[in-house]
Structures are given as C-alpha cells and as structure tokens.
C-alpha atoms as a PDB file:
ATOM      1  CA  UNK A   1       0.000   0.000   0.000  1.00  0.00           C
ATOM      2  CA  UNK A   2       2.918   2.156   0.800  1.00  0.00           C
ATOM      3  CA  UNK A   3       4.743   1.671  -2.414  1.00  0.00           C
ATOM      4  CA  UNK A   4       0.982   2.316  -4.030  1.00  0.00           C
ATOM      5  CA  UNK A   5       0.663   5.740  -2.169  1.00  0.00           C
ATOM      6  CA  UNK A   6       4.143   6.951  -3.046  1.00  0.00           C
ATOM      7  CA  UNK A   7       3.955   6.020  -6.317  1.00  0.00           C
ATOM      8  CA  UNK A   8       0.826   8.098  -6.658  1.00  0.00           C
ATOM      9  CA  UNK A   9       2.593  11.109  -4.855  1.00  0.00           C
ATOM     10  CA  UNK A  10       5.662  10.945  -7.518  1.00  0.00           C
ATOM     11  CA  UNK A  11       3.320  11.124 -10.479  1.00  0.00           C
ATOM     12  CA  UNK A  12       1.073  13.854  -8.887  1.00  0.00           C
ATOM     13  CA  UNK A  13       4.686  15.484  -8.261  1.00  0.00           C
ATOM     14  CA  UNK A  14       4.997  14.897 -12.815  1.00  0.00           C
ATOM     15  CA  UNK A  15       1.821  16.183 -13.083  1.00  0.00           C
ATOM     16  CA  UNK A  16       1.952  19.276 -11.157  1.00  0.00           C
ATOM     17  CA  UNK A  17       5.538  20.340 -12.004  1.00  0.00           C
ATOM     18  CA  UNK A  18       5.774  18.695 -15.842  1.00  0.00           C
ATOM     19  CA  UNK A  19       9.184  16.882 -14.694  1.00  0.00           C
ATOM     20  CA  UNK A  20       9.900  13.900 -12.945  1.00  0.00           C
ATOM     21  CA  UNK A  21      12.179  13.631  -9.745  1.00  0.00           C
ATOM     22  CA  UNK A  22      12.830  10.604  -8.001  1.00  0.00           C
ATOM     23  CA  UNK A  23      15.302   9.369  -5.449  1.00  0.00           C
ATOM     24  CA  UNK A  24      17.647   7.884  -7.533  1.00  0.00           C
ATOM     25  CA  UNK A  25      18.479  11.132  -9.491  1.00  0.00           C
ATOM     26  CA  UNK A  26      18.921  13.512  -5.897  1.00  0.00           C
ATOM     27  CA  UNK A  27      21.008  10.102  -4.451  1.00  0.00           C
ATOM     28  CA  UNK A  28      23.385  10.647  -7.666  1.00  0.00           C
ATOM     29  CA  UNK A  29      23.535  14.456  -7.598  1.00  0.00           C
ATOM     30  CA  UNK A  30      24.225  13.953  -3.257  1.00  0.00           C
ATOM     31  CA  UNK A  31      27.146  11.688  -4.566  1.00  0.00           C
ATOM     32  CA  UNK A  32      28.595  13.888  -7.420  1.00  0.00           C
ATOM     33  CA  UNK A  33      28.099  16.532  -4.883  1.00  0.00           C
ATOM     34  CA  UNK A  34      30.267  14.697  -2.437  1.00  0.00           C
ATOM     35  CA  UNK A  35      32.803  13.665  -4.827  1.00  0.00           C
ATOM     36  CA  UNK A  36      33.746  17.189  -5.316  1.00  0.00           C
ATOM     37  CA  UNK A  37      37.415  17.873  -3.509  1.00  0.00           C
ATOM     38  CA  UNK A  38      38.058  21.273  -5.394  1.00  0.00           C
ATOM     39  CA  UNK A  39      35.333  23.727  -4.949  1.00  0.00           C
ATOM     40  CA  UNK A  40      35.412  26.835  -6.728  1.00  0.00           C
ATOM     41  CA  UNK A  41      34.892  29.752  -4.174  1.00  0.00           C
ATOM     42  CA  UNK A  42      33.598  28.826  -0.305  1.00  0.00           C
ATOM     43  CA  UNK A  43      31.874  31.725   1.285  1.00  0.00           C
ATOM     44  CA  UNK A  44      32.029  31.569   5.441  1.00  0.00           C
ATOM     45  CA  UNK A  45      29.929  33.374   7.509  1.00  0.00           C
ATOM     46  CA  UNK A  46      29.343  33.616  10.791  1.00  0.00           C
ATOM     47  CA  UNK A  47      26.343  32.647  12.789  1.00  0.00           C
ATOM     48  CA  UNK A  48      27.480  33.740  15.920  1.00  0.00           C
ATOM     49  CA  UNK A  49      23.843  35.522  16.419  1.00  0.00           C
ATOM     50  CA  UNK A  50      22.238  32.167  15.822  1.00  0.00           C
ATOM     51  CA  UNK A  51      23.003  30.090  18.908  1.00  0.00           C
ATOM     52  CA  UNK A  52      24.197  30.096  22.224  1.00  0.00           C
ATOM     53  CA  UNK A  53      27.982  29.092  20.941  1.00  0.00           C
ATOM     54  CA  UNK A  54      28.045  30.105  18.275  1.00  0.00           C
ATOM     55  CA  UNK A  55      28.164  28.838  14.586  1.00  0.00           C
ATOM     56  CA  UNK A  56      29.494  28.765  11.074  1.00  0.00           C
ATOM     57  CA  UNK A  57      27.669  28.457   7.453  1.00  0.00           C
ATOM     58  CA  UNK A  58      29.747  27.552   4.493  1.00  0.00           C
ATOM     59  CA  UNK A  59      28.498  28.168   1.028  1.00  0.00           C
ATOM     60  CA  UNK A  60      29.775  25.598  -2.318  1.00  0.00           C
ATOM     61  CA  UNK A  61      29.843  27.009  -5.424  1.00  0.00           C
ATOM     62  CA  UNK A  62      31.132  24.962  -8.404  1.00  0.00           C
ATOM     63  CA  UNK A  63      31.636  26.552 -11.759  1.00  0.00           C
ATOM     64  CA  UNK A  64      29.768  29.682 -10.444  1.00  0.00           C
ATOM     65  CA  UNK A  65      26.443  27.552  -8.964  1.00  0.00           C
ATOM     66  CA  UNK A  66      25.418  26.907  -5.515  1.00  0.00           C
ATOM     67  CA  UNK A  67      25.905  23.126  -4.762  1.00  0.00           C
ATOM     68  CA  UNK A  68      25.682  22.875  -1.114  1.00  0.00           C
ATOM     69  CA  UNK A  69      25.133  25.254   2.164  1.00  0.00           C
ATOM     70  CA  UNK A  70      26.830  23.381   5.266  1.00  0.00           C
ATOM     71  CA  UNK A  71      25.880  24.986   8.666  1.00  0.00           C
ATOM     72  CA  UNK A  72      26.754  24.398  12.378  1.00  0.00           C
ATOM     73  CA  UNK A  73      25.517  25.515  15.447  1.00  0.00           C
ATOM     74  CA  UNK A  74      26.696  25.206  18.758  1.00  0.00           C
ATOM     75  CA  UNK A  75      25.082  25.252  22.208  1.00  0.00           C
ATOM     76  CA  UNK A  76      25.942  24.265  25.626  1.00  0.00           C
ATOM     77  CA  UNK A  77      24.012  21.114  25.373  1.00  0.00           C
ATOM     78  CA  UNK A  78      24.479  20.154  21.647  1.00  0.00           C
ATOM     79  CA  UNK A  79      25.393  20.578  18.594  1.00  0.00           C
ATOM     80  CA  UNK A  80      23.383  20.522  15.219  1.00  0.00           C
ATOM     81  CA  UNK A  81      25.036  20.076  11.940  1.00  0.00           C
ATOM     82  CA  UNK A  82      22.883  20.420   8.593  1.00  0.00           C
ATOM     83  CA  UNK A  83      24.005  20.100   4.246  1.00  0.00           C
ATOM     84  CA  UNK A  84      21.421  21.254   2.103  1.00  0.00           C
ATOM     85  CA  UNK A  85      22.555  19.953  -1.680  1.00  0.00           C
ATOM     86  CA  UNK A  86      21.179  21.590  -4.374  1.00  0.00           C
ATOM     87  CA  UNK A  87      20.227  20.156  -8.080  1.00  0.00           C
ATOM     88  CA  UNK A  88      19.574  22.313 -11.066  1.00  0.00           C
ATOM     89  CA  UNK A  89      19.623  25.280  -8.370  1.00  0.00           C
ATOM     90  CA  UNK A  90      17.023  23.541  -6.178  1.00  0.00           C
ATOM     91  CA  UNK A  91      16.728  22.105  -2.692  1.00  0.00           C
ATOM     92  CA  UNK A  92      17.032  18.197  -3.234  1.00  0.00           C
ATOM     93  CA  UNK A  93      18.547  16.886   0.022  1.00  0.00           C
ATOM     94  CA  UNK A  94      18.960  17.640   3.291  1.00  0.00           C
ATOM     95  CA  UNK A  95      21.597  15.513   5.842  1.00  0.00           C
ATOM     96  CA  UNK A  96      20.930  16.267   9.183  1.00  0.00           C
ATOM     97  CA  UNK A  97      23.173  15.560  12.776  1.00  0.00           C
ATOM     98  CA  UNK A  98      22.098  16.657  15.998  1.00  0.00           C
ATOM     99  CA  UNK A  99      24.502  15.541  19.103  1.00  0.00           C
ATOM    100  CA  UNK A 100      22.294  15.501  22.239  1.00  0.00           C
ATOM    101  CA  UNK A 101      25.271  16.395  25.401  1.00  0.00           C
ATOM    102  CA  UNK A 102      24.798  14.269  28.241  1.00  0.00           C
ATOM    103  CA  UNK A 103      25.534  17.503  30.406  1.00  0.00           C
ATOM    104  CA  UNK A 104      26.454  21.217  29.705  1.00  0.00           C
ATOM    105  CA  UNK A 105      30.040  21.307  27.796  1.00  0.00           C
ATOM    106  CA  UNK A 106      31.330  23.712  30.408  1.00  0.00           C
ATOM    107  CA  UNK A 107      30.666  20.716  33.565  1.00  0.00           C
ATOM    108  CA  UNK A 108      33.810  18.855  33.422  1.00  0.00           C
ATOM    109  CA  UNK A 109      35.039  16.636  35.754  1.00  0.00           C
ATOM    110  CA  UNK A 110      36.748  19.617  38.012  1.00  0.00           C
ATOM    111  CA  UNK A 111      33.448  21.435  37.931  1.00  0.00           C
ATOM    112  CA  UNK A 112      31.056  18.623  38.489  1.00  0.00           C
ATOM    113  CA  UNK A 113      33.090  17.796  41.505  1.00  0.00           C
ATOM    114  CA  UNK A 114      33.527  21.234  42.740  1.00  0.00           C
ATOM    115  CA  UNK A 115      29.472  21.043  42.370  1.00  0.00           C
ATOM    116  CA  UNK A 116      29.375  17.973  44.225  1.00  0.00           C
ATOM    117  CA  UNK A 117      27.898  16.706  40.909  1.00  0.00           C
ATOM    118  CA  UNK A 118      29.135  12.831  39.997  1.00  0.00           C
ATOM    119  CA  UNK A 119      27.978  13.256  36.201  1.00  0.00           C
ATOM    120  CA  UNK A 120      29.472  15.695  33.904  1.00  0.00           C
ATOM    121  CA  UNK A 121      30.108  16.470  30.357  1.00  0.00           C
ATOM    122  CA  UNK A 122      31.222  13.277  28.200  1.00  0.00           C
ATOM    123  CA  UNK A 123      31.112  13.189  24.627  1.00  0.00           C
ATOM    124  CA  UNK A 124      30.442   9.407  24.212  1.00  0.00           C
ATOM    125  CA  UNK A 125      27.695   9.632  26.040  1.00  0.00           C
ATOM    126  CA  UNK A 126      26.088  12.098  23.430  1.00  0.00           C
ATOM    127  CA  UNK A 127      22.437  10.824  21.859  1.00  0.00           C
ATOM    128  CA  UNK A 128      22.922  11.171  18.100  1.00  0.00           C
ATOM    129  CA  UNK A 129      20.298  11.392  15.688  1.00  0.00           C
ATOM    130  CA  UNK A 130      20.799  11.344  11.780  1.00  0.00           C
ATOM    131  CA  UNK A 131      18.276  12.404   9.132  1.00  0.00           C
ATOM    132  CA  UNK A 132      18.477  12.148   5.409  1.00  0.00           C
ATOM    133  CA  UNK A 133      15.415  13.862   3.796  1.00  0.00           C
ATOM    134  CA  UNK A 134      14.641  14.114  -0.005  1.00  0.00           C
ATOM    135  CA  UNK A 135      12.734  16.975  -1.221  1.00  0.00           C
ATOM    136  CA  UNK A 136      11.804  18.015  -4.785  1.00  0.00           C
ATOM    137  CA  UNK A 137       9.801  21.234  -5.365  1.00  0.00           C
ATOM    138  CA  UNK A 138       9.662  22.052  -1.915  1.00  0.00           C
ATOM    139  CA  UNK A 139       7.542  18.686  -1.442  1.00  0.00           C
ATOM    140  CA  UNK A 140       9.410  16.172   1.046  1.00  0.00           C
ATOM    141  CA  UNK A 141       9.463  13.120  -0.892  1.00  0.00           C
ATOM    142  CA  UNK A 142      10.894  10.944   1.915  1.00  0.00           C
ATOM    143  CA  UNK A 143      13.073  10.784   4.578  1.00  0.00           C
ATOM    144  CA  UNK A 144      15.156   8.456   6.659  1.00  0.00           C
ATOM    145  CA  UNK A 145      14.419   7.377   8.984  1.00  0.00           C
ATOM    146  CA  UNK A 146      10.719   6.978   7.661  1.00  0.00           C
ATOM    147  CA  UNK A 147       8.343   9.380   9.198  1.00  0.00           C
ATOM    148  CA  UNK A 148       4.350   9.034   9.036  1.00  0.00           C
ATOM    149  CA  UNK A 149       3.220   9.672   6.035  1.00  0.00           C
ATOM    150  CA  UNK A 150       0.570  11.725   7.002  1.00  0.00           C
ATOM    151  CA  UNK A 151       0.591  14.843   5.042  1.00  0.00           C
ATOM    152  CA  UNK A 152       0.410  17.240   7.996  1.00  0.00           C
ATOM    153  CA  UNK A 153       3.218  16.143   9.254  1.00  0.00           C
ATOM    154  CA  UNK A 154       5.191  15.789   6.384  1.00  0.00           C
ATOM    155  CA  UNK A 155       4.212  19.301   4.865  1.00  0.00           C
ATOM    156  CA  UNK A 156       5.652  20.501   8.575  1.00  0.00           C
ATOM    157  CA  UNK A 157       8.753  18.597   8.040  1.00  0.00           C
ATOM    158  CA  UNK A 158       9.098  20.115   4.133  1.00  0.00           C
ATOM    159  CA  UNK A 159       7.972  23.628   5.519  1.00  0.00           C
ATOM    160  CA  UNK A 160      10.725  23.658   8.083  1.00  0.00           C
ATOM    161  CA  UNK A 161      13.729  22.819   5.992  1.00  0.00           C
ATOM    162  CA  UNK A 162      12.619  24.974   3.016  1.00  0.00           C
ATOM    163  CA  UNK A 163      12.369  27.990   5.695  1.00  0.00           C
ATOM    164  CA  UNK A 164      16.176  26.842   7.150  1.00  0.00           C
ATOM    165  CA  UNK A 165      17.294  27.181   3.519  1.00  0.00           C
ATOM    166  CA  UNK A 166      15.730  29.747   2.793  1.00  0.00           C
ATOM    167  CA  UNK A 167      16.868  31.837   5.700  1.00  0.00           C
ATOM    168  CA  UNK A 168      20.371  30.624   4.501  1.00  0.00           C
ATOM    169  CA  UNK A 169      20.083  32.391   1.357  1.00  0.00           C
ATOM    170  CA  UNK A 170      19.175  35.888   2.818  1.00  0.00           C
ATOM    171  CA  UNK A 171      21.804  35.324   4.790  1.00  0.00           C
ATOM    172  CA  UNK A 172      24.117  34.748   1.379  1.00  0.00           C
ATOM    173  CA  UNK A 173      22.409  38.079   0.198  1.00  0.00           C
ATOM    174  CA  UNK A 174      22.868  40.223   3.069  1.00  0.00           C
ATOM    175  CA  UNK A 175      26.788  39.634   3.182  1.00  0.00           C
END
C-alpha cells in the first residue's frame, strides 16, 4: 500500500511540475556533490547571532552555482550540523546531525566535583540522531528514517527545511 501511495505522490509530483524527480536522481547528484574535492569559491559566515555558541555556514559554489550550504551551530548542550545539496539550483537533500550532550560542555570533571555533581560532560555519552530527507519542489518526498506519512506532518517537516534554507540564502544576500 505504501509503495501504491508513493507512487501516486511521484506522479502527482509529474503532473503538477511537468518533470519527474525521483530518489535515484537527488542520491546521484548527493554523490557527485560529495565527490567534489576542489570547490570553486567557499563563502564563510558567521552565525554567531544564531546560537548560544556560536556557529558557522559555508556556502559551495562549483563553476559559479550553488551546490551545497553546510551549517553548524553550537550550544551548551548540543550541537546541530545540517548540508542542504542543491540540483539544477534547487533544494534536493537535506543531511541532518544533531549531538544531544549528556551535560552542559562547560561541567567537566573539576566542575562537576567542585558542584558535588558525579555526572558531567562526556562526549560518548552524546544521543545522536541522523536524518536524510529528499525533497523536490519544496515537497518532502521521503526521509530516513521513515516518518508518518501523514501529510500534515510531512508538509511541517518540508515547511521547516525549506524555511532553514531559505533563511540561509538571505543570509548569502545580506553579506
């Protein structure tokens, strides 16, 4: 049934947008992305306003074209690391890491003790959560791991990267 429904989403996807995407042609563009070792021009800027820590973006451009926006943020009780790939100048994948700190990165042993704390801050103890979404059009074709496929929740999901990137732009402009 699953298969049946997504099926019917991809050709609606045709339909509505007169071109077909799937997930083999955004995995090959993520891996001729990735296969890239000399990029043209990387443009750093800082997102020091955008968390606790601090942060950096890093725009890829290869032969003049946006490929790929890689951002970081750090807090005090995580990090979150994001690449937003880009085909034919669109959104078309998104890899997502979050680290989840087991305590602030400040409590160290010393300080814990000096707290009279036993636990303090140790990076293998870190929760980490992955996510590899596909998108096409601003439509979130699917993502991994699998999340309901209720539409509400997916258009959410789709909604909230396609703001992320599109913040990311402005911030391109406004440099």
């Amino acid at each position: 049934m699953r298969i049946l429904l997504f099926t019917l989403f991809l050709t609606l996807i045709t339909i509505s947008f007169g071109q077909t995407v799937d997930l083999d042609s955004i995995d090959n563009n993520y891996i001729r992305i990735l296969a890239i070792q000399n990029w043209d021009e990387v443009v750093h800027i800082s997102a020091e306003d955008e968390s606790t820590e601090g942060g950096e973006i890093n725009y890829y451009y290869n032969e003049n074209k946006l490929e790929k926006i890689s951002v970081d943020y750090f807090g005090e009780m995580g990090k979150s690391s994001k690449e937003f790939y880009l085909m034919n100048g669109k959104l078309s994948f998104v890899y997502e890491i979050n680290h989840s700190y087991n305590r602030p990165i400040y409590l160290d042993s010393i300080a814990a003790s000096e707290n009279g704390e036993t636990a303090f801050f140790d990076s293998k103890k870190s929760k980490i959560t992955v996510k590899s979404t596909y998108i096409a059009n601003g439509i979130l074709l699917e993502q991994i791991p699998a999340i309901a496929f209720d539409s509400k929740i997916r258009k959410a999901e789709a909604n909230r990267l396609m703001a992320d990137f599109e913040k990311l732009l402005i911030k391109l402009e406004s440099k």
